[in-house]
PDB file of N, CA and C in Angstrom:
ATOM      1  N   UNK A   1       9.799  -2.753  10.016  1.00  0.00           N
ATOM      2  CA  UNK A   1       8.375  -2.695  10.351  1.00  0.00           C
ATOM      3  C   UNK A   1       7.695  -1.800   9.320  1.00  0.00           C
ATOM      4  N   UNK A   2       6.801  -2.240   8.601  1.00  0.00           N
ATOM      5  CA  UNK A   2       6.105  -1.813   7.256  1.00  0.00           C
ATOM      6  C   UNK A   2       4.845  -0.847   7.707  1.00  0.00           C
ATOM      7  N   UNK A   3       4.031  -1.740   8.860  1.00  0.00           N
ATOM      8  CA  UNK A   3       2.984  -1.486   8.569  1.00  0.00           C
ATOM      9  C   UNK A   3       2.884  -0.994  10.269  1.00  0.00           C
ATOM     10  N   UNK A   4       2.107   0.345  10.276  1.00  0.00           N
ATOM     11  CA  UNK A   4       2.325   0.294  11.914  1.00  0.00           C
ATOM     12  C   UNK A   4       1.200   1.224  12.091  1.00  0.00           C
ATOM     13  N   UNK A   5       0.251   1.337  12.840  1.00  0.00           N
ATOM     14  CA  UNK A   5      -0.562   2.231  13.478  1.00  0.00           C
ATOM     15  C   UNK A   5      -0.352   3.539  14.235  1.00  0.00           C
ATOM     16  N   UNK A   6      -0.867   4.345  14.912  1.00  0.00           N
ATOM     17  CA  UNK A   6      -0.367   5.579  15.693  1.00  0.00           C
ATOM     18  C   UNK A   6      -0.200   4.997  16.826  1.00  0.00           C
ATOM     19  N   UNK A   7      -1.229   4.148  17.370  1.00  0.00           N
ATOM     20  CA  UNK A   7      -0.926   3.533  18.817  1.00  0.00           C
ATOM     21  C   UNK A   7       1.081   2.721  18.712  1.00  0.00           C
ATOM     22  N   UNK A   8       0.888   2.038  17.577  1.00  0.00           N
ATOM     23  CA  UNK A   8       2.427   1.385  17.971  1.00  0.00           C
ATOM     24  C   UNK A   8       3.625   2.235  17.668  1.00  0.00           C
ATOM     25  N   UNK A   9       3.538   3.448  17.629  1.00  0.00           N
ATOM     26  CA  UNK A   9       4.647   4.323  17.211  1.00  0.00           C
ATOM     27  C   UNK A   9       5.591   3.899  17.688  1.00  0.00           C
ATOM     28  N   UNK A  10       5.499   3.825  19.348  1.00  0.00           N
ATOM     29  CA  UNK A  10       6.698   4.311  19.955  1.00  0.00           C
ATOM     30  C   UNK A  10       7.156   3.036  20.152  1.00  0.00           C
ATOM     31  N   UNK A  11       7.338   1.781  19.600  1.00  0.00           N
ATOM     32  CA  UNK A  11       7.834   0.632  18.977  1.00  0.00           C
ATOM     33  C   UNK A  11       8.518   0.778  18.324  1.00  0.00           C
ATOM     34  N   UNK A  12       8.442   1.508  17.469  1.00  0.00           N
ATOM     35  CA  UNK A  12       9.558   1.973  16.117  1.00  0.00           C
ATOM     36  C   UNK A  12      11.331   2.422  16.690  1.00  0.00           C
ATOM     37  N   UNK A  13      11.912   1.538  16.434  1.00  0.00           N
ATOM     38  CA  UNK A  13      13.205   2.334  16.536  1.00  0.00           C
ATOM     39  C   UNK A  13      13.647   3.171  15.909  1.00  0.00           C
ATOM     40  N   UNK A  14      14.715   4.516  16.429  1.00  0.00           N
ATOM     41  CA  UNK A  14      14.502   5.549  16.009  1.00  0.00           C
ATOM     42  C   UNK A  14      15.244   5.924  14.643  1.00  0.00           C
ATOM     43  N   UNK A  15      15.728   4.744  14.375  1.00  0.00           N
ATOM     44  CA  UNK A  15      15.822   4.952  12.135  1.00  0.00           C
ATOM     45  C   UNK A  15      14.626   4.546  11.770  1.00  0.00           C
ATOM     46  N   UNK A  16      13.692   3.812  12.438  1.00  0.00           N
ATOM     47  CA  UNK A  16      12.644   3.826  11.796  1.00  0.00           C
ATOM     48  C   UNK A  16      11.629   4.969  11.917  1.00  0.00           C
ATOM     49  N   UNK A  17      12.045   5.706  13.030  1.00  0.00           N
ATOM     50  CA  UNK A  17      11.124   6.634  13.114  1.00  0.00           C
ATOM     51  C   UNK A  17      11.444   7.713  12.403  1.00  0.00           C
ATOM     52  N   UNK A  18      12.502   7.880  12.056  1.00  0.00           N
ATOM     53  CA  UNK A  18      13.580   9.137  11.413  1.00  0.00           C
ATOM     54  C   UNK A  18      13.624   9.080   9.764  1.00  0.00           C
ATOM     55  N   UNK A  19      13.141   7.366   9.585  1.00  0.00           N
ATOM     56  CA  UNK A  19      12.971   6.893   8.203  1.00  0.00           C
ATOM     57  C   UNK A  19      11.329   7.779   7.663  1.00  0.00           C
ATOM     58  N   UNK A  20      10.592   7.478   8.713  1.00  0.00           N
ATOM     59  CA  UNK A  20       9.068   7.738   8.579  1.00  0.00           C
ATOM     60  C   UNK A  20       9.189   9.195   8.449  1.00  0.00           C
ATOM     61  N   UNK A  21       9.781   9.930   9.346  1.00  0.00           N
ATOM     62  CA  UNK A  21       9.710  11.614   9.292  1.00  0.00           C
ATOM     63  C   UNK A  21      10.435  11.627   8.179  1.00  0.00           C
ATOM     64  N   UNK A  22      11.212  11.536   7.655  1.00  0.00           N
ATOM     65  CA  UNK A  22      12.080  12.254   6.280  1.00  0.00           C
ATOM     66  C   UNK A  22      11.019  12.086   5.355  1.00  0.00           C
ATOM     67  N   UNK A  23      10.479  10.621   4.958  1.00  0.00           N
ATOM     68  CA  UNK A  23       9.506  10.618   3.996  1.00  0.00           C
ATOM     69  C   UNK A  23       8.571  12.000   4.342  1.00  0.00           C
ATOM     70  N   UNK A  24       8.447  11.746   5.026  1.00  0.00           N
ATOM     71  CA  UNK A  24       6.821  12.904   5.358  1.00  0.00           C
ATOM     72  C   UNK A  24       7.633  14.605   5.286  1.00  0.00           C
ATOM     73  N   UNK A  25       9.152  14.711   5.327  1.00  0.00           N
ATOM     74  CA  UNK A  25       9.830  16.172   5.191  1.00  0.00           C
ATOM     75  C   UNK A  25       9.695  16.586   6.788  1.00  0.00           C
ATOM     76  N   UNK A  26       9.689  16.095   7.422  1.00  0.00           N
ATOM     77  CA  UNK A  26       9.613  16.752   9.055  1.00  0.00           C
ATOM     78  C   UNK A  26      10.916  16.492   9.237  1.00  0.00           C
ATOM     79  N   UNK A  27      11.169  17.085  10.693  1.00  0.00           N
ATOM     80  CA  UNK A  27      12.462  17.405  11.146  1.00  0.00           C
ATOM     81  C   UNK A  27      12.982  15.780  11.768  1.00  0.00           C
ATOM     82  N   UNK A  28      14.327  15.383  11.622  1.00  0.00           N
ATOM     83  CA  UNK A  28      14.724  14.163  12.156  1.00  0.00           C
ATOM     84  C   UNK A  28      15.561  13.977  13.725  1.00  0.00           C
ATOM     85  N   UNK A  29      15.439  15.283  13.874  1.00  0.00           N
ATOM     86  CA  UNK A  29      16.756  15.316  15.068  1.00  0.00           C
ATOM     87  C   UNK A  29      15.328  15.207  16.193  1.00  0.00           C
ATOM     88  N   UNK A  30      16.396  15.149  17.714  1.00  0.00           N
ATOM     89  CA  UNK A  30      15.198  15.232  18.881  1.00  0.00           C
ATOM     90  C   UNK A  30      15.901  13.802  19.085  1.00  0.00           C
ATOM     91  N   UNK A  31      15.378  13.684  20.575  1.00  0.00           N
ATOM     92  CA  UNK A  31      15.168  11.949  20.877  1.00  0.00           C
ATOM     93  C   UNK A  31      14.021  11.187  20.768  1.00  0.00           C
ATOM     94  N   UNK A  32      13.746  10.480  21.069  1.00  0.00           N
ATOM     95  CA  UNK A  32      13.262   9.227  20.709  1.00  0.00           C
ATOM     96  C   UNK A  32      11.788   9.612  20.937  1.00  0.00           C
ATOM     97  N   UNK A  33      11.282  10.575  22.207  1.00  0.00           N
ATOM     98  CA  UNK A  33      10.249  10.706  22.691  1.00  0.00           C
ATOM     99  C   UNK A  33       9.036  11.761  21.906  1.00  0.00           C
ATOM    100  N   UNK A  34      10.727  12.489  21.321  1.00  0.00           N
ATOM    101  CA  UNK A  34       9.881  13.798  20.691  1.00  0.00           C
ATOM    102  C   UNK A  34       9.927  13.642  19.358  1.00  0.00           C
ATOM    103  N   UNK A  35      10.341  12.891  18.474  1.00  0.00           N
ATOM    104  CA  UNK A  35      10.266  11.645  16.979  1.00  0.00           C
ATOM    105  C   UNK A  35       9.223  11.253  17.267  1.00  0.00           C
ATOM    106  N   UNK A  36       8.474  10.670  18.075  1.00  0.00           N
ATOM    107  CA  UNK A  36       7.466   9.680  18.637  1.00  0.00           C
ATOM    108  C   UNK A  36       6.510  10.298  18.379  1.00  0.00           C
ATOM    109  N   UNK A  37       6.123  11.620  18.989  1.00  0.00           N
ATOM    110  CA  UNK A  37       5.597  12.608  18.721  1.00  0.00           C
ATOM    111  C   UNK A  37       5.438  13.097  17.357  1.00  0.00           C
ATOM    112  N   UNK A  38       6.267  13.629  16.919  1.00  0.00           N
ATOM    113  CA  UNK A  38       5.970  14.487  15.501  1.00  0.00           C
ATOM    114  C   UNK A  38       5.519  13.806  14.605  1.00  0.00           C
ATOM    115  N   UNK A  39       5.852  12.104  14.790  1.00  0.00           N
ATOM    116  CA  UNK A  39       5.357  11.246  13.764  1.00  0.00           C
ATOM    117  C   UNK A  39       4.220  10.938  13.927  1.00  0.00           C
ATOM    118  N   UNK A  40       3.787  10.591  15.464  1.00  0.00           N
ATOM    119  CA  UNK A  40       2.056  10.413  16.153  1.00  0.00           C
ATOM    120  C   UNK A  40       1.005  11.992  15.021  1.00  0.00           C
ATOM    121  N   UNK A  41       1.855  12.798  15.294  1.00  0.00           N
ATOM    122  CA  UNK A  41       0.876  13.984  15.044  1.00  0.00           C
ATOM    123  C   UNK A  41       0.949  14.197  13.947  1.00  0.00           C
ATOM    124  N   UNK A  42       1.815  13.904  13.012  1.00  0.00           N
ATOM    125  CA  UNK A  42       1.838  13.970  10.986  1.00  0.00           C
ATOM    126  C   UNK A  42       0.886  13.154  11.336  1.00  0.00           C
ATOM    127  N   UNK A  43       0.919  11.777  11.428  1.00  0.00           N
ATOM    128  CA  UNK A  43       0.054  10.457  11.538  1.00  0.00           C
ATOM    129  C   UNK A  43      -1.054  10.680  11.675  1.00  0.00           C
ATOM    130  N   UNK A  44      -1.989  11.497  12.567  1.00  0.00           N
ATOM    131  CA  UNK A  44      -3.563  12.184  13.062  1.00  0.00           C
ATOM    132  C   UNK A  44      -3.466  13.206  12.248  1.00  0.00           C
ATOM    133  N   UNK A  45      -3.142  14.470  11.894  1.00  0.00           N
ATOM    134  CA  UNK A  45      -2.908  15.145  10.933  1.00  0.00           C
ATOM    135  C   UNK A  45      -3.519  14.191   9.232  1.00  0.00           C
ATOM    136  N   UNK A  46      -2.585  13.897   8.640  1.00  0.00           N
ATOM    137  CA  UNK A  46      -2.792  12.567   7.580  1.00  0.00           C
ATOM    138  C   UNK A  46      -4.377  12.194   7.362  1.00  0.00           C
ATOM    139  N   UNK A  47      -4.589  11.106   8.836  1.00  0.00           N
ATOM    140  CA  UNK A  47      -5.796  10.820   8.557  1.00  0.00           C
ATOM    141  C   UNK A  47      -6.455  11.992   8.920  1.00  0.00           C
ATOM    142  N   UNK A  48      -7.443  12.888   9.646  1.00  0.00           N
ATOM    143  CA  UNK A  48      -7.529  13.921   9.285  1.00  0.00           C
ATOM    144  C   UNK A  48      -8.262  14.739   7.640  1.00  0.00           C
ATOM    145  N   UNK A  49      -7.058  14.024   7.114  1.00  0.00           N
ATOM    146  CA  UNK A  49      -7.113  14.987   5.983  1.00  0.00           C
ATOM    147  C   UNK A  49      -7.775  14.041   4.965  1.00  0.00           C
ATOM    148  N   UNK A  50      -7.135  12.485   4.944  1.00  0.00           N
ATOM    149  CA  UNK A  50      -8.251  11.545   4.613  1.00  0.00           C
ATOM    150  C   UNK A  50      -9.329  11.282   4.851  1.00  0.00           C
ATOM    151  N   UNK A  51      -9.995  11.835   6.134  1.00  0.00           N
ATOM    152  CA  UNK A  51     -11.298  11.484   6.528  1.00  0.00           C
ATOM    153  C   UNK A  51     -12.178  12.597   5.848  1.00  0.00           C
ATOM    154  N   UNK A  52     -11.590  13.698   5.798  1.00  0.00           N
ATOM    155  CA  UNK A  52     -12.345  15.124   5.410  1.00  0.00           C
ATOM    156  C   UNK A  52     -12.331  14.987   3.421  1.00  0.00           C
ATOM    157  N   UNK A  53     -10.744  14.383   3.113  1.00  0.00           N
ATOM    158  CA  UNK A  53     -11.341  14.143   1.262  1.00  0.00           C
ATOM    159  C   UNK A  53     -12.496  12.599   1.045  1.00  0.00           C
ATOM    160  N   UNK A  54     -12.654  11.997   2.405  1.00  0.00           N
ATOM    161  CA  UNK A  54     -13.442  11.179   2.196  1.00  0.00           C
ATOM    162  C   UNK A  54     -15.037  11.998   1.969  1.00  0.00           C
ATOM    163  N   UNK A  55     -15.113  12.091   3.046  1.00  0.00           N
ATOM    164  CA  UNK A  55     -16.207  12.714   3.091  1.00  0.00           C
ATOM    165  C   UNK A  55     -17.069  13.984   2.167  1.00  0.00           C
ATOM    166  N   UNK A  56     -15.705  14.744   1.068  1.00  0.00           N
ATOM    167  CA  UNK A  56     -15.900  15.559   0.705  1.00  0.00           C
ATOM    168  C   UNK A  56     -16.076  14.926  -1.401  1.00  0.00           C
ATOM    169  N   UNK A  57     -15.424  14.047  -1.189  1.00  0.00           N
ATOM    170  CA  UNK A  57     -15.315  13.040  -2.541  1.00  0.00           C
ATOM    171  C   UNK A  57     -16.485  13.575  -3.708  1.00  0.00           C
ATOM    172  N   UNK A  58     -17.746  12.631  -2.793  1.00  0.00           N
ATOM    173  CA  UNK A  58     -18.883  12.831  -3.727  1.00  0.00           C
ATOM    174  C   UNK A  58     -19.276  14.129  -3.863  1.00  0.00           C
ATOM    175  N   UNK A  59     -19.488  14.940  -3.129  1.00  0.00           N
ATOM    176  CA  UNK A  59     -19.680  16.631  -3.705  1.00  0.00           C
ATOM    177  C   UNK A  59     -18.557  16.925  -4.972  1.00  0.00           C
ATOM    178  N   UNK A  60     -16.974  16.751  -4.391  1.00  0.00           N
ATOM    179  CA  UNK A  60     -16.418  16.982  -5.692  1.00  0.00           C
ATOM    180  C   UNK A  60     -16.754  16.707  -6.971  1.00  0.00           C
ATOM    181  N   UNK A  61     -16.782  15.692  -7.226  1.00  0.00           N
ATOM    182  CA  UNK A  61     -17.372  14.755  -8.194  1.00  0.00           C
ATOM    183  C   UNK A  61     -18.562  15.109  -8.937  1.00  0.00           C
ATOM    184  N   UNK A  62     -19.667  15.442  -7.994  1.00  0.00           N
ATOM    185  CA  UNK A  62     -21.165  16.417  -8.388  1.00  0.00           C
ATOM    186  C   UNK A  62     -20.364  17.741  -9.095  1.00  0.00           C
ATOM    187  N   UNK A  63     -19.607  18.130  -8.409  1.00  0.00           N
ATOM    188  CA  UNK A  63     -19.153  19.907  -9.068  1.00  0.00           C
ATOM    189  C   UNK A  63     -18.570  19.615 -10.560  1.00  0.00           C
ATOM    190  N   UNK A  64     -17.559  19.042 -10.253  1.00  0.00           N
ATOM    191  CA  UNK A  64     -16.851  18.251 -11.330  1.00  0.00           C
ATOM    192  C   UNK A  64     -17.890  17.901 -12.371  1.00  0.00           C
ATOM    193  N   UNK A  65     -19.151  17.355 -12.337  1.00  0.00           N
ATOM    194  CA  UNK A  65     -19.652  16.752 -13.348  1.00  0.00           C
ATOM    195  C   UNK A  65     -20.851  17.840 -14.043  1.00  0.00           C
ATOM    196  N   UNK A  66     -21.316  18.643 -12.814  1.00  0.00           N
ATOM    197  CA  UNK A  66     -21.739  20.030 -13.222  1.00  0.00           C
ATOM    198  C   UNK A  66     -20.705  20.715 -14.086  1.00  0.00           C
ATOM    199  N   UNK A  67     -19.579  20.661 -13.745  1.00  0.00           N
ATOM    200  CA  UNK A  67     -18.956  21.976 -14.850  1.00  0.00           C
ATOM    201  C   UNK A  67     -18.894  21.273 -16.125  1.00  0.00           C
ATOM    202  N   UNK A  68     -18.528  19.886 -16.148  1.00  0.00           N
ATOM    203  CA  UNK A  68     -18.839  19.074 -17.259  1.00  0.00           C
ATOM    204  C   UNK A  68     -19.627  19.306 -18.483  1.00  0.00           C
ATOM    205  N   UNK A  69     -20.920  19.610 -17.492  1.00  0.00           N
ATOM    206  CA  UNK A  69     -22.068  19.131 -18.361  1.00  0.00           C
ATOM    207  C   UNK A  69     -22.150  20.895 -18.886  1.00  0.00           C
ATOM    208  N   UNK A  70     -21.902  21.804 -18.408  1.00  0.00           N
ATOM    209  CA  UNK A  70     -22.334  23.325 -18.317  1.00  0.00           C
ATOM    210  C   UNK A  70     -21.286  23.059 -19.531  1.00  0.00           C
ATOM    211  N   UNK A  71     -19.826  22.917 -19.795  1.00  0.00           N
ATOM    212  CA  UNK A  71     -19.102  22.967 -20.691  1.00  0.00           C
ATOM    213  C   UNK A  71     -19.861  22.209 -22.041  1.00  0.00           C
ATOM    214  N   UNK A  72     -20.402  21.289 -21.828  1.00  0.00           N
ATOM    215  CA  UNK A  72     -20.483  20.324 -23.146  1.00  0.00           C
ATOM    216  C   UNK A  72     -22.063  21.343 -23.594  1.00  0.00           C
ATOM    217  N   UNK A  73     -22.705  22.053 -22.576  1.00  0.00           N
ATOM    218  CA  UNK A  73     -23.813  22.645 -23.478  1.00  0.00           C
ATOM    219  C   UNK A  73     -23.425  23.857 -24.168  1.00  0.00           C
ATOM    220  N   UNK A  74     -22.022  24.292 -24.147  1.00  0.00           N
ATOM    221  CA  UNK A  74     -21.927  25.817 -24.591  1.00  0.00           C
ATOM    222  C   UNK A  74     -21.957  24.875 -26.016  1.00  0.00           C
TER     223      UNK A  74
END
């Protein structure tokens, strides 16, 4: 299973779930319920952190192009 949402976690069998936590460096042991878990909450965590560099993008970009331009006038 490739492609999976937070709602279908607990679908995942638990090499797949143990597959998903190693990538991400979290802990693999626990049963099935509490894998389910740590992966749900990397998972909200994650996006999270995508929603906030979304949102934060175009300011970067403005700063970024300010120091740009401040550099190219020295």
């Amino acid at each position: 299973m490739a492609d999976f949402d937070i709602e279908s976690v607990s679908r995942l069998r638990v090499i797949e779930l143990r597959e998903q936590l190693t990538k991400r460096g979290l802990p693999t042991t626990g049963l099935k319920e509490e894998l389910v878990k740590r992966l749900r909450d990397a998972m909200e965590s994650e996006q999270s952190i995508r929603e906030v560099s979304d949102e934060s993008s175009p300011e970067i970009r403005e700063r970024i192009k300010a120091v740009g331009e401040k550099e190219q006038a020295r």
